[in-house]
C-alpha atoms as a PDB file:
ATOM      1  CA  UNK A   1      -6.656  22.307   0.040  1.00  0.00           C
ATOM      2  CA  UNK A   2      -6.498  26.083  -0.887  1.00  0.00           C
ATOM      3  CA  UNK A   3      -9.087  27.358  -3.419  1.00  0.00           C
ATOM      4  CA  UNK A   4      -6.228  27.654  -5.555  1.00  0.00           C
ATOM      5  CA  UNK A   5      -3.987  24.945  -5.380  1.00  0.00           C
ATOM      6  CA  UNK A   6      -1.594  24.191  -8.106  1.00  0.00           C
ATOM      7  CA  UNK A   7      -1.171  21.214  -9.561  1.00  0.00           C
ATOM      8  CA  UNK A   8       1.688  18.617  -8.428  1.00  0.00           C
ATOM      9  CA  UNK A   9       5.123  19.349 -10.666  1.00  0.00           C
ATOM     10  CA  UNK A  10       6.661  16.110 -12.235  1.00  0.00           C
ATOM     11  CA  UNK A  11       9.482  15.096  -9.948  1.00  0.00           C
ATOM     12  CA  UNK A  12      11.632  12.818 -12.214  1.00  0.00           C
ATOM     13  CA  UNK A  13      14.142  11.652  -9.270  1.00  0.00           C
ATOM     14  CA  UNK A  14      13.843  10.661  -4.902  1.00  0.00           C
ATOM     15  CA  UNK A  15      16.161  13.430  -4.811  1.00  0.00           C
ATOM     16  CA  UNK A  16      13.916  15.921  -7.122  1.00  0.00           C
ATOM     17  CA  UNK A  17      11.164  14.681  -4.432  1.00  0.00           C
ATOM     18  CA  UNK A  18      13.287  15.376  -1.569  1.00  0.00           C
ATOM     19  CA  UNK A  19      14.337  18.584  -2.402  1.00  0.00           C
ATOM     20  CA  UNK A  20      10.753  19.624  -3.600  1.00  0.00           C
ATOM     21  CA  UNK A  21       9.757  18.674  -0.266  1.00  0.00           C
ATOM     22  CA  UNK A  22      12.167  20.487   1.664  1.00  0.00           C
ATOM     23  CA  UNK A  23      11.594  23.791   0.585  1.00  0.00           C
ATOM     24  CA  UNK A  24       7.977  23.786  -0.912  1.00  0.00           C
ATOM     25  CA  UNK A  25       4.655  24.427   1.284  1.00  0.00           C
ATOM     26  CA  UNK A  26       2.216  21.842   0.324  1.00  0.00           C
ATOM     27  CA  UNK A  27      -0.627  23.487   1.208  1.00  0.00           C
ATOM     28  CA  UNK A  28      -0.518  25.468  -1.903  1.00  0.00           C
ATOM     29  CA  UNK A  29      -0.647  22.072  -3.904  1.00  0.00           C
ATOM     30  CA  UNK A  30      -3.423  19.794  -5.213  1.00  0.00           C
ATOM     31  CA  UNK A  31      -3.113  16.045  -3.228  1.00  0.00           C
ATOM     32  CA  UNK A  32      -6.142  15.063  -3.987  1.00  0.00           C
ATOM     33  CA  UNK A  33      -5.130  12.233  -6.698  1.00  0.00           C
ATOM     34  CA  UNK A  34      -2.657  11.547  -3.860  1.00  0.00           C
ATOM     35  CA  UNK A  35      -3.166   7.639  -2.852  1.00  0.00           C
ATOM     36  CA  UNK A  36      -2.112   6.117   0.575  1.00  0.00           C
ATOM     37  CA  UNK A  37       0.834   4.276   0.483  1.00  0.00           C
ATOM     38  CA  UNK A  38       2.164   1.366   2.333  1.00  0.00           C
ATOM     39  CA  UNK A  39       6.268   1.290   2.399  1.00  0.00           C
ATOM     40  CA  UNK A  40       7.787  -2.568   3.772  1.00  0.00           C
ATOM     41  CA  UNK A  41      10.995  -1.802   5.160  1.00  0.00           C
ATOM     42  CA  UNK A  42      11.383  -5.268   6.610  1.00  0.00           C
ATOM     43  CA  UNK A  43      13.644  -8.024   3.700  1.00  0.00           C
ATOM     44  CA  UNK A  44      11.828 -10.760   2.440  1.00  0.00           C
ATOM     45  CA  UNK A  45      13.980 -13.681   3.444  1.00  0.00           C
ATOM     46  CA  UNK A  46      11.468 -16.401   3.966  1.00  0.00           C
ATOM     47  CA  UNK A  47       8.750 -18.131   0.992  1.00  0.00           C
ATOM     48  CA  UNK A  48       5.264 -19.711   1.616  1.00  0.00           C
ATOM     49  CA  UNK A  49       4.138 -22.210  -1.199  1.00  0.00           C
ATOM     50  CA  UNK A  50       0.439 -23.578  -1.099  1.00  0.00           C
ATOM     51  CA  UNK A  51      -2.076 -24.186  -3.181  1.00  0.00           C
ATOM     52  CA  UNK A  52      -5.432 -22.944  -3.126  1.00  0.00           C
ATOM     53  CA  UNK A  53      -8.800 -23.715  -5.143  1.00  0.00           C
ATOM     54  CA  UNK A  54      -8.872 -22.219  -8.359  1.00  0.00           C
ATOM     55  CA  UNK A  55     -12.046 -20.018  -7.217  1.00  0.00           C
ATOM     56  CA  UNK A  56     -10.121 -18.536  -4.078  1.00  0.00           C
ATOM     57  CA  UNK A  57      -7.385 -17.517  -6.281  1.00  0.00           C
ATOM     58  CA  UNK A  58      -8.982 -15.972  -8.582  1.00  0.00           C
ATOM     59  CA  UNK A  59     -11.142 -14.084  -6.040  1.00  0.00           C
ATOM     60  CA  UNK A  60      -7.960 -12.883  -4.236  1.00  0.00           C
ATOM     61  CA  UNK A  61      -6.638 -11.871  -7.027  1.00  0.00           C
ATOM     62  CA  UNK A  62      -9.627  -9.579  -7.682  1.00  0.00           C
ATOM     63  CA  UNK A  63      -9.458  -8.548  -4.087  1.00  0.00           C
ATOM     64  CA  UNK A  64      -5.474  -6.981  -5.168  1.00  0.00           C
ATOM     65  CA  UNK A  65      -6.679  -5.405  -8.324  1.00  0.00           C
ATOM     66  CA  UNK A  66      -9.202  -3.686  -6.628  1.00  0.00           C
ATOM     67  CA  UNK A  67      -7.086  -2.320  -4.433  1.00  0.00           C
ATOM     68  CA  UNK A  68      -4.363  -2.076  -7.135  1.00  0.00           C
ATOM     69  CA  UNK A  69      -1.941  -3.899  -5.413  1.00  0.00           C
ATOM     70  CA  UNK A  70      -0.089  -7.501  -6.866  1.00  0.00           C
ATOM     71  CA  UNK A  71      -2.262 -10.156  -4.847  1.00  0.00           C
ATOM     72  CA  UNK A  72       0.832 -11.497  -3.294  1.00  0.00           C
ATOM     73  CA  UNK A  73       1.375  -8.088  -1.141  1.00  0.00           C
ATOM     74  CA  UNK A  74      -2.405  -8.529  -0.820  1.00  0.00           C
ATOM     75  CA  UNK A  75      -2.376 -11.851   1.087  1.00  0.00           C
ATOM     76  CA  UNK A  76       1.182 -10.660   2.524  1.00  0.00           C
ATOM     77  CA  UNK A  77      -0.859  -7.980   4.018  1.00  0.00           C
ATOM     78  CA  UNK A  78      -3.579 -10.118   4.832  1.00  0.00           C
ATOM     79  CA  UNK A  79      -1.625 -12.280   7.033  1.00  0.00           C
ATOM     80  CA  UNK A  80       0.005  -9.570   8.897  1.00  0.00           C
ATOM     81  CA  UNK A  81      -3.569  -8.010   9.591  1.00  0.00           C
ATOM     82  CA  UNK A  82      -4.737 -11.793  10.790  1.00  0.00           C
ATOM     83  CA  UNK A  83      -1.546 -11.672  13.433  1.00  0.00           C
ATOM     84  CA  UNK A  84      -1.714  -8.466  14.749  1.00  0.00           C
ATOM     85  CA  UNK A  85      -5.305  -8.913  16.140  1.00  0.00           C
ATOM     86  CA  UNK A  86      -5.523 -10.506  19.714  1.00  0.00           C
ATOM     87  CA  UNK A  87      -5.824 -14.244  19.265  1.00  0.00           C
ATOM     88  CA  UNK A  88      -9.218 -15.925  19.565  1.00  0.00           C
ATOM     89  CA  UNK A  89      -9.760 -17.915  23.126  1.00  0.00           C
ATOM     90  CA  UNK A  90      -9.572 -21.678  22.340  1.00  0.00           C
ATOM     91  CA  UNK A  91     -13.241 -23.261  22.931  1.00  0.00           C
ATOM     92  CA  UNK A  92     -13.647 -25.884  26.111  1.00  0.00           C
END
């Protein structure tokens, strides 16, 4: 970030934000209130029903809000993190 950056101008449309992106050099802006952001680009055609102790709930749902996220992309996300790690060799 340049000594100087300006602040971020209010971009009230995707296509305001495309265009702004396009032509402007965003080195002379100020990203850091910028958060990461996760896009899912795959449908959600299938639903998982369970229950759950109260107390795991509740401490999943803090888990999202800390992270500012609804705590069903946070166990969505979860999940997907628990797959994509190599699977644990069954004990003898």
């Amino acid at each position: 970030m340049k000594d100087n950056a300006r602040p971020m101008p209010s971009l009230p449309s995707d296509e305001a934000a495309e265009a702004f992106v396009a032509e402007a050099d965003l080195t002379d802006y100020d990203l850091s209130g910028f958060k990461p952001a996760r896009f899912e680009f795959q449908p959600k055609a299938s639903q998982l029903n369970m229950r759950l102790p109260t107390s795991l709930l509740d401490a999943v749902r803090a888990r999202a809000a800390d992270r500012g996220i609804p705590y069903t992309r946070y166990v969505r996300e979860t999940l997907e993190h628990a797959v994509a790690e190599p699977p644990v060799p069954k004990r003898r």
